[in-house]
Protein backbone atom coordinates (compact mmCIF):
# COMPACT_ATOMS: atom_id res chain seq x y z
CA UNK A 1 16.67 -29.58 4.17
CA UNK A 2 15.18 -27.36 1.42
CA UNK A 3 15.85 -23.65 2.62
CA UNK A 4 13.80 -20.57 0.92
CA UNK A 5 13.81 -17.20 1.81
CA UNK A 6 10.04 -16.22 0.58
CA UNK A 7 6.79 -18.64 0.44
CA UNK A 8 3.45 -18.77 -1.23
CA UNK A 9 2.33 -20.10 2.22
CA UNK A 10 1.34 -18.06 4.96
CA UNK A 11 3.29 -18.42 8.14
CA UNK A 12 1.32 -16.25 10.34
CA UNK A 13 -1.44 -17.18 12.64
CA UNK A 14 -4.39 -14.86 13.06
CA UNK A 15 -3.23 -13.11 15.79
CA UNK A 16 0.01 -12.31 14.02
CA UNK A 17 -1.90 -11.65 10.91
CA UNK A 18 -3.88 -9.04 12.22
CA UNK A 19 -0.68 -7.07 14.27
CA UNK A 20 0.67 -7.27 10.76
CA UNK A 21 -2.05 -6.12 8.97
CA UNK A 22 -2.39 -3.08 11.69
CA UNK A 23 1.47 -2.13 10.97
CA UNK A 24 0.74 -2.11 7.40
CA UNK A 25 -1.58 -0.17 7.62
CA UNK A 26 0.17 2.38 10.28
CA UNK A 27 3.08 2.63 7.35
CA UNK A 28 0.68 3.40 4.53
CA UNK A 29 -0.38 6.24 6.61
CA UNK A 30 2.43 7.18 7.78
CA UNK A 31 4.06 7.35 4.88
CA UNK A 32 0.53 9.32 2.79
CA UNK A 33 1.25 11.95 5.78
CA UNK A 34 4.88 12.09 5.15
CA UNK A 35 4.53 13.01 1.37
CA UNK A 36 1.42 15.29 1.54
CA UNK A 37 3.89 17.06 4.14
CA UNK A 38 6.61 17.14 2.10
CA UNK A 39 4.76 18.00 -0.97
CA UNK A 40 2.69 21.19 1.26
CA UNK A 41 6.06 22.00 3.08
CA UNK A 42 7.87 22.20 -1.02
CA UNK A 43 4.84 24.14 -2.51
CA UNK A 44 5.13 26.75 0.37
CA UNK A 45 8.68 27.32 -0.26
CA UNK A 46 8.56 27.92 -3.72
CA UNK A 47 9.76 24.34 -4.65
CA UNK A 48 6.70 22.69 -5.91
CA UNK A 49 8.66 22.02 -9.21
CA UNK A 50 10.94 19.44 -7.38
CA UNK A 51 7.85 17.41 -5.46
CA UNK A 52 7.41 15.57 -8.79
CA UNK A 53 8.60 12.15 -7.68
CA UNK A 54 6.50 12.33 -4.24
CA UNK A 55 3.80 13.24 -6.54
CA UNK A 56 3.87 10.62 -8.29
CA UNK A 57 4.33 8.19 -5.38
CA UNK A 58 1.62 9.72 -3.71
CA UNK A 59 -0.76 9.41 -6.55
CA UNK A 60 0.04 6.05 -7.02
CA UNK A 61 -0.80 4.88 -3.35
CA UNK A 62 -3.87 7.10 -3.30
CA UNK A 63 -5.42 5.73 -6.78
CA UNK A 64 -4.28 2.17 -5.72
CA UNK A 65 -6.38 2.51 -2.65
CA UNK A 66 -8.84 4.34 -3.89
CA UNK A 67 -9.74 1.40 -7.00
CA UNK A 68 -9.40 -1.81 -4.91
CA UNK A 69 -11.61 -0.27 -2.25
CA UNK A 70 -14.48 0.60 -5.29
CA UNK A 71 -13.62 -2.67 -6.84
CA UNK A 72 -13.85 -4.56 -3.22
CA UNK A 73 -17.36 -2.80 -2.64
CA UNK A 74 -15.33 -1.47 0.71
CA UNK A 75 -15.96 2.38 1.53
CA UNK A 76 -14.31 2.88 5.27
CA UNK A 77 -14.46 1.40 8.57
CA UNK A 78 -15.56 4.89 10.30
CA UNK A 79 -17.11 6.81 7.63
CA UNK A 80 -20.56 6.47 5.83
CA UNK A 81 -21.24 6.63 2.29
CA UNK A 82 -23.91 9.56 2.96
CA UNK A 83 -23.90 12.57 0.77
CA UNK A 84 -23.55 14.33 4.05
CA UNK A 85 -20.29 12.71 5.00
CA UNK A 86 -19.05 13.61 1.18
CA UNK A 87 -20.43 17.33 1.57
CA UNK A 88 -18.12 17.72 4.47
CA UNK A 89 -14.99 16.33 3.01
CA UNK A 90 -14.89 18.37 0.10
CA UNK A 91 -15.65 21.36 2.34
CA UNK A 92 -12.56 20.29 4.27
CA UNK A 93 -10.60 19.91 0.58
CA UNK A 94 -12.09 23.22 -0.30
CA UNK A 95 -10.62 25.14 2.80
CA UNK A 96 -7.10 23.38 2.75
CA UNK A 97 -6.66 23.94 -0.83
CA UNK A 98 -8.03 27.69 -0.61
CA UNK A 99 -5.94 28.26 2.14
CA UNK A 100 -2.58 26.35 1.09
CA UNK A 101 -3.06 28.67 -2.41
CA UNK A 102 -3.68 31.80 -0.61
CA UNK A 103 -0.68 31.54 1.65
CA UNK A 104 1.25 30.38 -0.91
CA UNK A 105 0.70 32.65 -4.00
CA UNK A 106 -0.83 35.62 -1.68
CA UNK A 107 -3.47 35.55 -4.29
CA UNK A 108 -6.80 35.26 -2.71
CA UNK A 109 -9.11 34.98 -4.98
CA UNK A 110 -7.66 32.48 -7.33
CA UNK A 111 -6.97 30.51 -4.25
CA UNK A 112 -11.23 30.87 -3.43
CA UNK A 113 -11.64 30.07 -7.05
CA UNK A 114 -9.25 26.90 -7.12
CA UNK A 115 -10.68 25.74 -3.39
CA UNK A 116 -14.19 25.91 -4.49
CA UNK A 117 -13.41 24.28 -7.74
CA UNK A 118 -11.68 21.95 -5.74
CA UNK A 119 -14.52 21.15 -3.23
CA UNK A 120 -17.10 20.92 -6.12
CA UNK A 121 -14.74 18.09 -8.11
CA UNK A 122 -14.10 16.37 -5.02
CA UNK A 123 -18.04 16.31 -4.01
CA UNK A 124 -18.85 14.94 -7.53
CA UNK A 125 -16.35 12.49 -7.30
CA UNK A 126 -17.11 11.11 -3.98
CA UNK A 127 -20.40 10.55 -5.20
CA UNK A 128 -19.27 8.40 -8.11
CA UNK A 129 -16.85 6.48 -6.07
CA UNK A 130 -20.09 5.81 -3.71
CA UNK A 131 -22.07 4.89 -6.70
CA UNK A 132 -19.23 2.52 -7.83
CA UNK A 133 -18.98 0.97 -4.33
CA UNK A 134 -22.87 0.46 -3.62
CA UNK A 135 -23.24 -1.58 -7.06
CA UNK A 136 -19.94 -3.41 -6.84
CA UNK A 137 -21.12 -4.35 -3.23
CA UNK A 138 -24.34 -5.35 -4.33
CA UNK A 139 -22.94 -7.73 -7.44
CA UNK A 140 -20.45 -9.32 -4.93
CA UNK A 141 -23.33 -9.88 -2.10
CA UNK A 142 -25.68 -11.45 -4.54
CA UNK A 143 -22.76 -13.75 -5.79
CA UNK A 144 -23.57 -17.11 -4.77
CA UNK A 145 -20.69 -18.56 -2.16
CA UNK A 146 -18.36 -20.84 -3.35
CA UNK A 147 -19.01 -24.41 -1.82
């Protein structure tokens, strides 16, 4: 009897697949809300200095996401790729980061100036990650299938 404790092979059926795929994806963001927490939670007490290693987790699991999904042609399952959708997220990233700043510096307008700087780099990089997405998704639909 040959015993191994990992294999290549998948030992899931699809059912089990896709509860496991579901509590992946729970964790992920679970754990993305549990470092942006701890990260807002350290910058408002004055200890943004020590948040360097959830930064850098963070960061890591955002970018990671962020590339496969561009290089997958994926965007999200609720969301649309509209400059609409993108105008009100980086609103929404332009109030949290004017308001995070402003409560925690007391300075309010460097916090307006960092939110809308914010908003503005986040609209004009939404709209190059939708870019990316639309042509990678057109390559990979024109792609003949594999026989």
């Amino acid at each position: 009897m040959k015993f191994s404790l990992y294999s290549k092979k998948n030992v899931l059926d699809e059912m089990q697949e896709q509860t496991m795929s579901k509590i992946e994806r729970r964790g992920f963001w679970l754990m993305w809300g549990g470092l942006l927490a701890a990260m807002v939670i350290q910058m408002m007490t004055g200890n943004a200095d020590k948040a360097t290693g959830e930064w850098v987790v963070f960061m890591a699991g955002c970018g990671y996401t962020c590339i496969e999904c561009v290089r997958n042609g994926l965007w999200d399952r609720h969301l649309s790729s509209s400059m609409g959708a993108n105008a009100v997220c980086s609103l929404l990233a332009a109030v949290a980061v004017t308001v995070l700043c402003g409560l925690t510096y007391g300075y309010w307008m460097g916090a307006a100036f960092t939110g809308v700087s914010t908003g503005l780099l986040c609209f004009a990089l939404l709209q190059f990650c939708v870019h990316l997405v639309q042509k990678n998704r057109k390559k990979l639909d024109d792609e003949p299938e594999e026989k």
